[in-house]
N, C-alpha and C. Protein backbone atom coordinates (compact mmCIF):
# COMPACT_ATOMS: atom_id res chain seq x y z
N UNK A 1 114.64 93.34 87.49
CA UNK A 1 113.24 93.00 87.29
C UNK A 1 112.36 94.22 87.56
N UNK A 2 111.37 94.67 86.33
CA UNK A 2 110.66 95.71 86.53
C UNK A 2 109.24 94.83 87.15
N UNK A 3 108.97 95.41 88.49
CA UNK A 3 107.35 95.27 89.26
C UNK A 3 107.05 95.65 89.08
N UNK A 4 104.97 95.00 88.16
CA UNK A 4 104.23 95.79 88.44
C UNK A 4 103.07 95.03 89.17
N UNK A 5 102.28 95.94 89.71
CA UNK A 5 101.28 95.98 90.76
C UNK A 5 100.03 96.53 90.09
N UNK A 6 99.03 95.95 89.76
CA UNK A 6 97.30 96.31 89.05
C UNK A 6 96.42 96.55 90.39
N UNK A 7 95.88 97.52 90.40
CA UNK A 7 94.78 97.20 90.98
C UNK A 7 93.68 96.59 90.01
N UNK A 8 92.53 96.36 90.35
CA UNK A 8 91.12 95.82 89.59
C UNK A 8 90.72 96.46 89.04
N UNK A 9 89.79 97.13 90.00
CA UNK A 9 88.17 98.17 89.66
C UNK A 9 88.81 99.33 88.55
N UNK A 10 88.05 99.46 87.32
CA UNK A 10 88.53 100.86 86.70
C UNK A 10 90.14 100.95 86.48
N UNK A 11 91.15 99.83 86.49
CA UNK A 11 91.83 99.77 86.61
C UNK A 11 92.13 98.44 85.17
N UNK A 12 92.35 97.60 85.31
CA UNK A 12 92.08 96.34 84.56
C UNK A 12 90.67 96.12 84.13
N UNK A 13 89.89 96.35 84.96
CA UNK A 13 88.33 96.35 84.25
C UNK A 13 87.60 97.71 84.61
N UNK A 14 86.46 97.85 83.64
CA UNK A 14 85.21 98.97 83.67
C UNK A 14 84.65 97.69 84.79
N UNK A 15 84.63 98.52 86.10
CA UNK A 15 83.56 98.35 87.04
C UNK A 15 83.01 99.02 88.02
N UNK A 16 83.62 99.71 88.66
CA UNK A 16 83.71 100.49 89.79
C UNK A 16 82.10 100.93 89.61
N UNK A 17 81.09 101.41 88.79
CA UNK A 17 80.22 102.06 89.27
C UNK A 17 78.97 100.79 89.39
N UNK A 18 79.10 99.51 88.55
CA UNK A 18 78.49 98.57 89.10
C UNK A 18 78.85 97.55 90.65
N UNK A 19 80.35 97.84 90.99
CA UNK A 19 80.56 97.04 92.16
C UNK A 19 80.35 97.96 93.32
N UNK A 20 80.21 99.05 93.23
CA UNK A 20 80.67 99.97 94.21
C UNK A 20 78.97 99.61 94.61
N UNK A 21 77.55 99.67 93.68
CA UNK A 21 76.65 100.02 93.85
C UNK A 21 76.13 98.37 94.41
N UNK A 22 76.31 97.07 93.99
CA UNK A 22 75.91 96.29 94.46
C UNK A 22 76.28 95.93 96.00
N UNK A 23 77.46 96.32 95.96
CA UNK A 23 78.29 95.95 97.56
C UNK A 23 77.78 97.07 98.58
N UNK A 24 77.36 98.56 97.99
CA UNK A 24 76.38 99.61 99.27
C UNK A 24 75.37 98.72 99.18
N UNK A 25 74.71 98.43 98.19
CA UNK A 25 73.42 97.69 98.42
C UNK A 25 73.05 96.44 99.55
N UNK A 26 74.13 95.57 99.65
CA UNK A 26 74.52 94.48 100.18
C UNK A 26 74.41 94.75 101.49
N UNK A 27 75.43 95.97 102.02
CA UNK A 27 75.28 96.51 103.66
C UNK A 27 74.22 96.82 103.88
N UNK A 28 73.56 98.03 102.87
CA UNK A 28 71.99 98.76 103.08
C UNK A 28 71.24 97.12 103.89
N UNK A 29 70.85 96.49 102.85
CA UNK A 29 69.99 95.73 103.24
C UNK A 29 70.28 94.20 104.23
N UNK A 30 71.70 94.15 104.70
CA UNK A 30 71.95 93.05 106.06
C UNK A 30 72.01 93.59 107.40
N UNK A 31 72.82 95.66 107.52
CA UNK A 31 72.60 96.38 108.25
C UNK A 31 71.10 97.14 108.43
N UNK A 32 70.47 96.97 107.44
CA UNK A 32 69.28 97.64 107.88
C UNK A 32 69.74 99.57 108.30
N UNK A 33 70.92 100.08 107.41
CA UNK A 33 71.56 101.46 107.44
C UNK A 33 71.55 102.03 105.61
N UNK A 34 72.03 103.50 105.90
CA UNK A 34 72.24 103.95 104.45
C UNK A 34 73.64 104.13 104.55
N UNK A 35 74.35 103.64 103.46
CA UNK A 35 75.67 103.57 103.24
C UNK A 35 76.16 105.21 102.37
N UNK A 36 76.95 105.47 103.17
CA UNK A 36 77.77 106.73 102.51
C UNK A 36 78.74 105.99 101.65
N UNK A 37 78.24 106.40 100.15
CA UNK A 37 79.13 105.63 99.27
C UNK A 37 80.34 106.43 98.34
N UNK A 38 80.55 107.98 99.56
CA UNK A 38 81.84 108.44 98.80
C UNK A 38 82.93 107.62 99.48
N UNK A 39 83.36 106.75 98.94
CA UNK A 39 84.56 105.67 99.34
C UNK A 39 85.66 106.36 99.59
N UNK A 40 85.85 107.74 99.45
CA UNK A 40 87.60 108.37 100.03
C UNK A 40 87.02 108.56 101.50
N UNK A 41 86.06 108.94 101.92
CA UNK A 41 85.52 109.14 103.20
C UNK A 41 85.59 108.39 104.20
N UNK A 42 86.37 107.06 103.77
CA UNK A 42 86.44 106.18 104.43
C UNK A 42 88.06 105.79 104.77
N UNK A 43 87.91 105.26 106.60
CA UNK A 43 89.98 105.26 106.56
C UNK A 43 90.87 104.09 105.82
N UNK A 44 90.13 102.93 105.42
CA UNK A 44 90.13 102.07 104.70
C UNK A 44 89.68 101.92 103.66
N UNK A 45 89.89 102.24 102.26
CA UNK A 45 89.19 101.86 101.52
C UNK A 45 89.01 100.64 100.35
N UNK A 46 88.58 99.47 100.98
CA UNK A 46 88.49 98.56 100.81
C UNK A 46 87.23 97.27 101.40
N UNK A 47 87.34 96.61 101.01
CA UNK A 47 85.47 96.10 101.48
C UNK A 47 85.69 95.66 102.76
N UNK A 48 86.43 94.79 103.80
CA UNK A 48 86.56 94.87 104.98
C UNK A 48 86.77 95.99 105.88
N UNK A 49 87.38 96.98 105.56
CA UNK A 49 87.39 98.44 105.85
C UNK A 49 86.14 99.10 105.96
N UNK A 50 85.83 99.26 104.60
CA UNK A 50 84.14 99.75 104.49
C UNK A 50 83.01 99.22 105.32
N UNK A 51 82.94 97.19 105.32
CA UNK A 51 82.08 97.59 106.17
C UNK A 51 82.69 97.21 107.59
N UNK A 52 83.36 97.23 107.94
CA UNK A 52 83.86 98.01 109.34
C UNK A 52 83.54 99.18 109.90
N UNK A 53 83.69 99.81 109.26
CA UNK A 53 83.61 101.58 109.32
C UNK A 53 81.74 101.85 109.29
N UNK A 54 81.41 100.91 108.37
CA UNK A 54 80.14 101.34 108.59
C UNK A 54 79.49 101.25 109.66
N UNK A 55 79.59 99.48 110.03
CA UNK A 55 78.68 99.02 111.65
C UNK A 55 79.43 99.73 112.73
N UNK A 56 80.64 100.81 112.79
CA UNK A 56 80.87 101.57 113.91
C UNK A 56 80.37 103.40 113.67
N UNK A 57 80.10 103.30 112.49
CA UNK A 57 79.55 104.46 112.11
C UNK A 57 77.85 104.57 112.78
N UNK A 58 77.20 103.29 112.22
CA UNK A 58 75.98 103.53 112.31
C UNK A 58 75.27 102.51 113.27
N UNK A 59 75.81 101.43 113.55
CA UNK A 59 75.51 100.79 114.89
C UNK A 59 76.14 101.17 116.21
N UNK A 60 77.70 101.90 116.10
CA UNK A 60 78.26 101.95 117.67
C UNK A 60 78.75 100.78 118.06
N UNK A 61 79.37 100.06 116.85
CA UNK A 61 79.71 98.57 117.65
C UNK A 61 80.64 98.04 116.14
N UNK A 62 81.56 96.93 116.64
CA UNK A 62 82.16 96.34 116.02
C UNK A 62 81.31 95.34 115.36
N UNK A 63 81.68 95.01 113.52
CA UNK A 63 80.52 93.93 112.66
C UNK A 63 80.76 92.83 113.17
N UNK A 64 79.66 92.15 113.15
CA UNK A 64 79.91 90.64 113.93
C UNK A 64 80.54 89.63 112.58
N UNK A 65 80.91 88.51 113.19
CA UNK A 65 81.48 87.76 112.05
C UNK A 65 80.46 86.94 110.91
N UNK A 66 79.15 87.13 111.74
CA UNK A 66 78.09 86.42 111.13
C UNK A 66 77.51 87.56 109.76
N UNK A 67 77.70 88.64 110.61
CA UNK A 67 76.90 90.13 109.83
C UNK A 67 77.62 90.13 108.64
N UNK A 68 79.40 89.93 108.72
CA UNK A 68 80.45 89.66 107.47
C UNK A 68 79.83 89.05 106.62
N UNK A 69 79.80 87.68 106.79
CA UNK A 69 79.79 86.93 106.24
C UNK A 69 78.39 86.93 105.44
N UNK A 70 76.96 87.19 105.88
CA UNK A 70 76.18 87.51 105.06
C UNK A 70 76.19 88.90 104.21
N UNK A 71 77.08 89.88 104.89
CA UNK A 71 76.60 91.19 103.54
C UNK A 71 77.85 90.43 102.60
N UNK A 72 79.22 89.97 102.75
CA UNK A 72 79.60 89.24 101.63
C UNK A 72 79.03 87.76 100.56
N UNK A 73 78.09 87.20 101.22
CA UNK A 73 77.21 86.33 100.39
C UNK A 73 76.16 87.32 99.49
N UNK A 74 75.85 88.03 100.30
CA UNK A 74 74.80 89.28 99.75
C UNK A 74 75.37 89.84 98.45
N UNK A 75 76.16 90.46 98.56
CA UNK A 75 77.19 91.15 97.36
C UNK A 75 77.53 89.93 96.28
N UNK A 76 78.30 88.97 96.74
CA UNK A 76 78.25 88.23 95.49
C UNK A 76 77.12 87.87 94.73
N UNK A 77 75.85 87.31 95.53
CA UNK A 77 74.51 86.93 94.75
C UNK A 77 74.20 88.11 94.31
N UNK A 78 74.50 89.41 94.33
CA UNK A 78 73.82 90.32 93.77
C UNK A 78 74.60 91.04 92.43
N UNK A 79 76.26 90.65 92.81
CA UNK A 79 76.60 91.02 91.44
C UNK A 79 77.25 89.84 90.44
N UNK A 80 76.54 88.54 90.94
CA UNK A 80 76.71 87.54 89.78
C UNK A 80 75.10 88.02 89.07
N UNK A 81 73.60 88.26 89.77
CA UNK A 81 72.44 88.22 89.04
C UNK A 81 72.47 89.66 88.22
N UNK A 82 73.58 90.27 89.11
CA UNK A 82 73.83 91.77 87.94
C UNK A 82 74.53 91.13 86.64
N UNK A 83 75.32 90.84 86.83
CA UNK A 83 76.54 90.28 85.35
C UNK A 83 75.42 89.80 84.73
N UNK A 84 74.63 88.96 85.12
CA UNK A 84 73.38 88.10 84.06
C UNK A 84 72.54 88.89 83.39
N UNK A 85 71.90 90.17 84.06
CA UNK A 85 70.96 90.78 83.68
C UNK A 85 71.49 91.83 82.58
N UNK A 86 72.91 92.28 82.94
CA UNK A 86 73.47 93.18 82.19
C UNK A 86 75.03 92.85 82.54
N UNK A 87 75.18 92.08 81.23
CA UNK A 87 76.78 91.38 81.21
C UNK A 87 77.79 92.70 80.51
N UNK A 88 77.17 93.90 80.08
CA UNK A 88 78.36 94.69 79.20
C UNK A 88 78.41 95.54 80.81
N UNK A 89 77.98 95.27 81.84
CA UNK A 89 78.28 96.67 83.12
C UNK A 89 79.99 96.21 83.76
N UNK A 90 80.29 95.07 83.24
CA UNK A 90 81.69 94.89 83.70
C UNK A 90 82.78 94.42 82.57
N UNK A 91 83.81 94.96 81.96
CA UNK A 91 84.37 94.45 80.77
C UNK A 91 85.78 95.03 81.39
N UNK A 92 86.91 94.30 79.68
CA UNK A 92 88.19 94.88 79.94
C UNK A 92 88.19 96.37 79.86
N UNK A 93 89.18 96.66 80.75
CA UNK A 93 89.83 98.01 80.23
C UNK A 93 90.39 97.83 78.71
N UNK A 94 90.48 98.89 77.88
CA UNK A 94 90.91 99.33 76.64
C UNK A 94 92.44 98.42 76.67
N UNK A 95 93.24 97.49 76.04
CA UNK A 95 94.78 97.23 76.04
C UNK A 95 94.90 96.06 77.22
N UNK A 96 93.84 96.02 78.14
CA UNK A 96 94.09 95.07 79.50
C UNK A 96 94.73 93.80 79.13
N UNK A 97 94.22 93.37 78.39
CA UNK A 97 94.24 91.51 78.46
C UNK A 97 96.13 91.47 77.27
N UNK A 98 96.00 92.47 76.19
CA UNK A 98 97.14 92.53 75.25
C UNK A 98 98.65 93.11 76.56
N UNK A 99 98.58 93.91 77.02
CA UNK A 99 99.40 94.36 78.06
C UNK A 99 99.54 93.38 78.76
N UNK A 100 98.74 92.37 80.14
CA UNK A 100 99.31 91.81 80.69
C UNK A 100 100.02 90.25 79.93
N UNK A 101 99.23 89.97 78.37
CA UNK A 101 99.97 89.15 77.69
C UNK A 101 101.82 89.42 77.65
N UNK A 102 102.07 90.93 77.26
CA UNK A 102 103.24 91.45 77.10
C UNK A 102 104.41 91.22 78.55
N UNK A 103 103.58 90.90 79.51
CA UNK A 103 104.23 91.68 80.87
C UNK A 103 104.76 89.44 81.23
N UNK A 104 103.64 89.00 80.74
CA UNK A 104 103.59 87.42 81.00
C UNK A 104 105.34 86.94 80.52
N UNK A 105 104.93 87.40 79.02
CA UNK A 105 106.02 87.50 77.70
C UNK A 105 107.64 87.24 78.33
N UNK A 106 107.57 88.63 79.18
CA UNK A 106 108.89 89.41 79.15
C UNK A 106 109.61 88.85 80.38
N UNK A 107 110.62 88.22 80.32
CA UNK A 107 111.61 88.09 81.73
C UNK A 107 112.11 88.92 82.29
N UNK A 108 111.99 90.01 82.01
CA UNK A 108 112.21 91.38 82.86
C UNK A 108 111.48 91.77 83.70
N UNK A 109 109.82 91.07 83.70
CA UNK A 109 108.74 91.67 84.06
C UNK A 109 108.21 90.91 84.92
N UNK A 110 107.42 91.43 86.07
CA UNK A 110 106.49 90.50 87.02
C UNK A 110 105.58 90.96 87.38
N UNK A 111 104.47 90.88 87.40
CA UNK A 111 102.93 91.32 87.66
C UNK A 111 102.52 90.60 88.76
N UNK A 112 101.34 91.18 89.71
CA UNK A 112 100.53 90.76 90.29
C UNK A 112 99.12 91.58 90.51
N UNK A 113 98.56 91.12 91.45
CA UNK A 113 96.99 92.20 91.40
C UNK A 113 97.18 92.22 92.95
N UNK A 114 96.39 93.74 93.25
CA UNK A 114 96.46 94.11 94.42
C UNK A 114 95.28 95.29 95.22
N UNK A 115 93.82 94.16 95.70
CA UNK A 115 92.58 95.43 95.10
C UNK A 115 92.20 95.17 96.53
N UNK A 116 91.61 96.41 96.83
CA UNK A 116 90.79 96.68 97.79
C UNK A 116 89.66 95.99 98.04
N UNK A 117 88.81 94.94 97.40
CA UNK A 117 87.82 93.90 96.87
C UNK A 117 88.20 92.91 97.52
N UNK A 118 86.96 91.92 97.50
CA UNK A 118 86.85 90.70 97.79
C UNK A 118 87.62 89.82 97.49
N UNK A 119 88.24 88.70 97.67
CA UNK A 119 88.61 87.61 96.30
C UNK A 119 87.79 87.07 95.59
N UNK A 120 86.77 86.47 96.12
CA UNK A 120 85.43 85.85 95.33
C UNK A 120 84.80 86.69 94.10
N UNK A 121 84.62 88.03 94.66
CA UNK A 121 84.23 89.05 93.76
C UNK A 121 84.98 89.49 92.77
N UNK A 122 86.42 89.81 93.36
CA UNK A 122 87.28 90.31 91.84
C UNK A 122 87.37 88.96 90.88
N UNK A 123 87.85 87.45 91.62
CA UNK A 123 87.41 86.19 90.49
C UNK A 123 86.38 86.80 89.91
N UNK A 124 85.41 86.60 89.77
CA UNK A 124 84.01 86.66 89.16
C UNK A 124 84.54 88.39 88.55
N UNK A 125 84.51 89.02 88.34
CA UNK A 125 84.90 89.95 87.95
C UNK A 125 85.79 89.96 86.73
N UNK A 126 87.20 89.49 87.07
CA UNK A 126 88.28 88.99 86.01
C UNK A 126 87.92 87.91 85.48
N UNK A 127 86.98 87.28 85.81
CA UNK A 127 86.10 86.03 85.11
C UNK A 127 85.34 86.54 83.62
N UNK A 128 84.80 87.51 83.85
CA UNK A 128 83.39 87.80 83.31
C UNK A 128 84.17 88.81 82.51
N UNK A 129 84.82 89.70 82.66
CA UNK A 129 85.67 90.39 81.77
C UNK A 129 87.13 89.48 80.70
N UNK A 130 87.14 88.20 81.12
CA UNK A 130 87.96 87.63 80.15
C UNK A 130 89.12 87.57 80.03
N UNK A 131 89.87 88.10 81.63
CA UNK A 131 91.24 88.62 81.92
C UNK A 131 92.03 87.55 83.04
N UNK A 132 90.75 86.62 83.34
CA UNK A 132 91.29 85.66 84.96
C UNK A 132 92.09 84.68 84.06
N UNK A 133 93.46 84.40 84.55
CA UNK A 133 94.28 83.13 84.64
C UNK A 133 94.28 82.42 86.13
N UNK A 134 94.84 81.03 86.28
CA UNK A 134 94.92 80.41 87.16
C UNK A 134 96.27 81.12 87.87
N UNK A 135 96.92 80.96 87.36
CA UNK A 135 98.44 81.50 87.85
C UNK A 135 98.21 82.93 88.36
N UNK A 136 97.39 84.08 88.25
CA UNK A 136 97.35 85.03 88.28
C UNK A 136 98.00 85.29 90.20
N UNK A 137 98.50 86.12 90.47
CA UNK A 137 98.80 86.48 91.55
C UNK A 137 98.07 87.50 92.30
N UNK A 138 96.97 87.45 93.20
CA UNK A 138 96.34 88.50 93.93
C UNK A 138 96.27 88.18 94.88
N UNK A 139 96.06 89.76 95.62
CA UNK A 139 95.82 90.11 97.28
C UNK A 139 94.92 90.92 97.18
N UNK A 140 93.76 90.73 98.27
CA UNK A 140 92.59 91.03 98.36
C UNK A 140 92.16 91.61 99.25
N UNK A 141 90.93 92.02 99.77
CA UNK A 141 90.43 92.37 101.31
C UNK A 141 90.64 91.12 102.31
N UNK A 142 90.14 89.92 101.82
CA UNK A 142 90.66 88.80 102.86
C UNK A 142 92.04 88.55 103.28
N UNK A 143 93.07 89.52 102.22
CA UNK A 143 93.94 89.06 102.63
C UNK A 143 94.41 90.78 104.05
N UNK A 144 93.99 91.15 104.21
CA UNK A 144 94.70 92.64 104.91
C UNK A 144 93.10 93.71 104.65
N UNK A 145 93.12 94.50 105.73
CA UNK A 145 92.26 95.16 105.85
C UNK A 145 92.54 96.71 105.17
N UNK A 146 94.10 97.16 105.27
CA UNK A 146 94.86 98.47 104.83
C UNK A 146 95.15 98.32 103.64
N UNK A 147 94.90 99.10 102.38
CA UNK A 147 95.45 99.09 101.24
C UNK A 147 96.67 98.92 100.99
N UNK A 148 97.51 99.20 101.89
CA UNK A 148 99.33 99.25 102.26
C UNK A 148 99.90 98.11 102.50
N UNK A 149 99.20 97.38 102.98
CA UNK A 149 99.09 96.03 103.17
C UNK A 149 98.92 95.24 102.41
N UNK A 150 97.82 95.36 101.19
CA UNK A 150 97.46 93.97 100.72
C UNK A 150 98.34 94.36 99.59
N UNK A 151 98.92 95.78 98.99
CA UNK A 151 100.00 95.59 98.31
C UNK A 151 101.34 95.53 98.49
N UNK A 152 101.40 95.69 99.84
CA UNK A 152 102.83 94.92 100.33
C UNK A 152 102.77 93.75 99.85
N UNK A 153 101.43 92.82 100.60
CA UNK A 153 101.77 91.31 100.07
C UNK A 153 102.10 90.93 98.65
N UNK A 154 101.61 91.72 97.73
CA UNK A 154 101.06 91.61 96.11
C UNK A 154 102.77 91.64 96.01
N UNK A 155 103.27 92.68 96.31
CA UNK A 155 104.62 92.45 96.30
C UNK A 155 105.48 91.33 96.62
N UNK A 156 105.52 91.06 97.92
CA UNK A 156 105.97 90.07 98.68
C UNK A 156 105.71 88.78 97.78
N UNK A 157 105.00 88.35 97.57
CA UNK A 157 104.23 87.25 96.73
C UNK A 157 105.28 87.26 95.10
N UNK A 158 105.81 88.43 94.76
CA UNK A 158 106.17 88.04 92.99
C UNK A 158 107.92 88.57 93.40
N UNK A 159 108.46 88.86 94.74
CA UNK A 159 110.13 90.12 94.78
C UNK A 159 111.21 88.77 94.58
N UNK A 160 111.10 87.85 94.83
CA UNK A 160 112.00 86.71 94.98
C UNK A 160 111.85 86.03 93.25
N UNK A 161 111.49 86.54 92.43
CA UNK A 161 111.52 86.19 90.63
C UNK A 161 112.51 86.62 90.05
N UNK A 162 112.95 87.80 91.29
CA UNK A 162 114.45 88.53 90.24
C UNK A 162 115.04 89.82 91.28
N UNK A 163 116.23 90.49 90.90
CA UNK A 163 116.26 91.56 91.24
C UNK A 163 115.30 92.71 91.03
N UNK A 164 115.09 93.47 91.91
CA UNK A 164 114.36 94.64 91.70
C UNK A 164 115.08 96.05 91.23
N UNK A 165 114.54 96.02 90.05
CA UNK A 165 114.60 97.44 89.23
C UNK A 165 114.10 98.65 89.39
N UNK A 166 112.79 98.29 89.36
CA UNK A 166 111.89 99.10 90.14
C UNK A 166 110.35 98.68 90.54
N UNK A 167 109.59 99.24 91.20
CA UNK A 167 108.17 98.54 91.07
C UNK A 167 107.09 100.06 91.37
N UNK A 168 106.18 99.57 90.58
CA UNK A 168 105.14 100.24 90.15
C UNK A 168 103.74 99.83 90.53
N UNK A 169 102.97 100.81 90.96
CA UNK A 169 101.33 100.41 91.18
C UNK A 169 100.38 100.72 90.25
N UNK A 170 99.81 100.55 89.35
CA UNK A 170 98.38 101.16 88.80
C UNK A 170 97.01 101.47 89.53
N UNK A 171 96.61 102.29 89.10
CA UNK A 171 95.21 102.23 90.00
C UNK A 171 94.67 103.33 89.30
N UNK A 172 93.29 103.70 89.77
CA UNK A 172 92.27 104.75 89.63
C UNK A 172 92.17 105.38 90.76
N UNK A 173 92.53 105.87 91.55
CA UNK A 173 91.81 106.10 92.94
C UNK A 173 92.60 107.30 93.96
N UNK A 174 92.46 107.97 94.21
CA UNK A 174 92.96 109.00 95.61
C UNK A 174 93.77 107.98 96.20
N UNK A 175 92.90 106.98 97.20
CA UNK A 175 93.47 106.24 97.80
C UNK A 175 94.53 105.39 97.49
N UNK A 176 94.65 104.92 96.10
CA UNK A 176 95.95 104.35 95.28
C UNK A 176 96.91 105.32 95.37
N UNK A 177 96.67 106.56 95.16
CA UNK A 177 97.99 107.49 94.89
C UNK A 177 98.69 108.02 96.28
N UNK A 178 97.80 107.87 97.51
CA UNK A 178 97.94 108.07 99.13
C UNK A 178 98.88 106.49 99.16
N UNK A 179 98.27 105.51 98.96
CA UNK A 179 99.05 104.27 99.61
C UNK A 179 100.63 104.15 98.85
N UNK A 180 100.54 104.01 97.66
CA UNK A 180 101.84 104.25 96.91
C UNK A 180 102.94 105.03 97.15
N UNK A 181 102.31 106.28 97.76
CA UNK A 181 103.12 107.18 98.11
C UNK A 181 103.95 106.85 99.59
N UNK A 182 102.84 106.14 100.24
CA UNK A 182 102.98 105.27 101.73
C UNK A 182 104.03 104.88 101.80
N UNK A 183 104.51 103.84 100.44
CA UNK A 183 105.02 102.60 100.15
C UNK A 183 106.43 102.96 99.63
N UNK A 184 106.33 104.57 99.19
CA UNK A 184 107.37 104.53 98.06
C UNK A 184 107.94 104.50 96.58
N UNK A 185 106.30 103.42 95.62
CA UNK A 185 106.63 103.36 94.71
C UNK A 185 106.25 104.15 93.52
N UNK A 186 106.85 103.78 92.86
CA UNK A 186 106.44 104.46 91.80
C UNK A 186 104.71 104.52 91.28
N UNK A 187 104.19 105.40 90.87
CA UNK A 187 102.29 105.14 90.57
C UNK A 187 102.48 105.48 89.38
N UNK A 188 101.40 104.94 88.53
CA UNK A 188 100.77 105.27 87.48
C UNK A 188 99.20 105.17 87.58
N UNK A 189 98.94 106.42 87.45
CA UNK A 189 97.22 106.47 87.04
C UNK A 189 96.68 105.95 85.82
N UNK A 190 95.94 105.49 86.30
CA UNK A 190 94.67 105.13 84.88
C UNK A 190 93.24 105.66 84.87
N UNK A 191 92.41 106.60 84.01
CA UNK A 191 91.06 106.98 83.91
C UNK A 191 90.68 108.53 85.20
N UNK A 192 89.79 109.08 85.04
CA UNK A 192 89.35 110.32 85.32
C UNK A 192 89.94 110.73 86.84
N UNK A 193 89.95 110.22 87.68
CA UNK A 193 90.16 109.82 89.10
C UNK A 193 91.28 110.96 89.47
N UNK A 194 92.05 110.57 88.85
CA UNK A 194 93.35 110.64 88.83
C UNK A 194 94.45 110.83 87.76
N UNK A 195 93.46 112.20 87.17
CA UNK A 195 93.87 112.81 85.48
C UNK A 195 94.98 113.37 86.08
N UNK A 196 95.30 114.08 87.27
CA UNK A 196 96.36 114.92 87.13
C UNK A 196 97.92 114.26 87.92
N UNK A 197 97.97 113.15 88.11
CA UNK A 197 99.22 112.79 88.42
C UNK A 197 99.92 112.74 87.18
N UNK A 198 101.37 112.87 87.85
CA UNK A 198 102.10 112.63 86.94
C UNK A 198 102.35 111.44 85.83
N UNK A 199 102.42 110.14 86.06
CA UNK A 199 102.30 109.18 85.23
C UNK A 199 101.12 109.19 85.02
N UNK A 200 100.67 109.24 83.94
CA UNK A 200 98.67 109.06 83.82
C UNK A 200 98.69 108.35 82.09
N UNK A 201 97.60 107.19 82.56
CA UNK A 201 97.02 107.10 81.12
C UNK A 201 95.62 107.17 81.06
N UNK A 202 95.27 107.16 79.71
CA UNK A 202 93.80 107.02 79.69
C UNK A 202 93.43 105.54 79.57
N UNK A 203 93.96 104.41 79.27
CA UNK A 203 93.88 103.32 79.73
C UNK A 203 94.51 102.43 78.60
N UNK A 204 95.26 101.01 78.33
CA UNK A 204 96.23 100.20 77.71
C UNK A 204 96.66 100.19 76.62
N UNK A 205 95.68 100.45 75.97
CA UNK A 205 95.62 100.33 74.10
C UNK A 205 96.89 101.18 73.25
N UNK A 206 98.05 101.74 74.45
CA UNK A 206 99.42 102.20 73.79
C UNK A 206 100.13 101.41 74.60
N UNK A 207 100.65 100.36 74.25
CA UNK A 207 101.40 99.56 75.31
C UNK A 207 103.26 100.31 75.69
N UNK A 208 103.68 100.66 74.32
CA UNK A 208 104.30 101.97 74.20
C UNK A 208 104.71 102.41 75.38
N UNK A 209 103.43 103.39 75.49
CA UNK A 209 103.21 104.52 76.20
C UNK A 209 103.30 104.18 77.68
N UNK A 210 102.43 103.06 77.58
CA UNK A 210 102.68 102.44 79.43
C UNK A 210 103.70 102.27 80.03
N UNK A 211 104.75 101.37 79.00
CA UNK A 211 106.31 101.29 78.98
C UNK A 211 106.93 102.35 79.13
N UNK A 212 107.04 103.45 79.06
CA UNK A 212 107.38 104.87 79.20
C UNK A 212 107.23 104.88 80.67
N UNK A 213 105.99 104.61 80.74
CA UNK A 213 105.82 105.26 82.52
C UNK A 213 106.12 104.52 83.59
N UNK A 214 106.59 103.04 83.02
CA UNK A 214 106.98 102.08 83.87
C UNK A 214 108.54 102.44 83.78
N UNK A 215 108.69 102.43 82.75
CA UNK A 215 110.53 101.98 82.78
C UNK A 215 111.22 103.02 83.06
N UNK A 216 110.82 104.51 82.83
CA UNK A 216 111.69 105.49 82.85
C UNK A 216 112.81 106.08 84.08
């Protein structure tokens, strides 16, 4: 059985520069702080991580559970009234929705999702881009605070479907190509981020080509 592992953002969907900006926004205004929004700068990078890191960055104190819980109500009301105002700021990646049809297809194959994000938020996300199934398999920030983690589980969640062949991560990100490496598995890049690794695409629309970098 060949594993693979998606991340979300810029990954399966164009989003990263609308989620990244509603969710600083979200802390800005429940912390009453300015959010440093180069996200590698951070030892977690992922939204429980982030704002962790922030309320000890800029308060001196651990986030309370109440403070959570409103900058995550915050972020969702702000990027469901984003999707409304401007529904093309989040779509598929190029091949997304035809690829994971292929991967559904194949008994060789097992997918899951594995993002540094919310769950509520990536739903609404894979919602609005046209890519969410019920069955879909993800691990989230609620589920693990370490990127290493929530794709361990992503794993854990689909390894008992078959023998393992090999397994693979996608992503956009520094931090994808640091955790993978963590982990062991095999990476494939997708989009600018992360032009110069070795497996790299520019994003689905050669399903081909993806197959190459998975199976080889």
């Amino acid at each position: 059985m060949h594993f693979v592992i998606f991340d979300i953002d810029d990954t399966l969907i164009h989003s990263m520069e609308a989620d990244g900006h509603y969710f600083a926004e979200a802390i800005e205004l429940e912390l009453d702080i300015r959010v440093d929004r180069n996200w590698r700068g951070y030892e977690h990078v992922s939204d429980a991580g982030i704002v962790a890191e922030c309320a000890q960055r800029h308060l001196g104190r651990d986030i309370t559970l109440k403070e959570y819980q409103r900058i995550k109500d915050r972020f969702l009301r702000l990027l469901e009234e984003g999707l409304r105002e401007t529904p093309k700021a989040i779509g598929p990646m190029e091949g997304a929705c035809e690829l994971l049809a292929y991967i559904k297809a194949h008994e060789n194959m097992a997918c899951s999702l594995a993002t540094g994000g919310w769950r509520q938020s990536a739903e609404i996300k894979l919602k609005h881009a046209g890519l969410w199934q019920k069955e879909m398999i993800l691990k989230t920030s609620d589920d693990a605070v370490a990127r290493v983690d929530i794709m361990q589980q992503a794993y854990e969640a689909i390894k008992t479907l078959g023998p393992l062949n090999s397994i693979s991560y996608v992503g956009d990100g520094p931090w994808d190509v640091e955790a993978t490496a963590a982990l062991g598995w095999n990476f494939i890049g997708i989009g600018p981020r992360v032009r110069g690794v070795e497996n790299w695409v520019k994003n689905f629309s050669n399903i081909d080509m993806f197959l190459n970098k998975l199976l080889k």
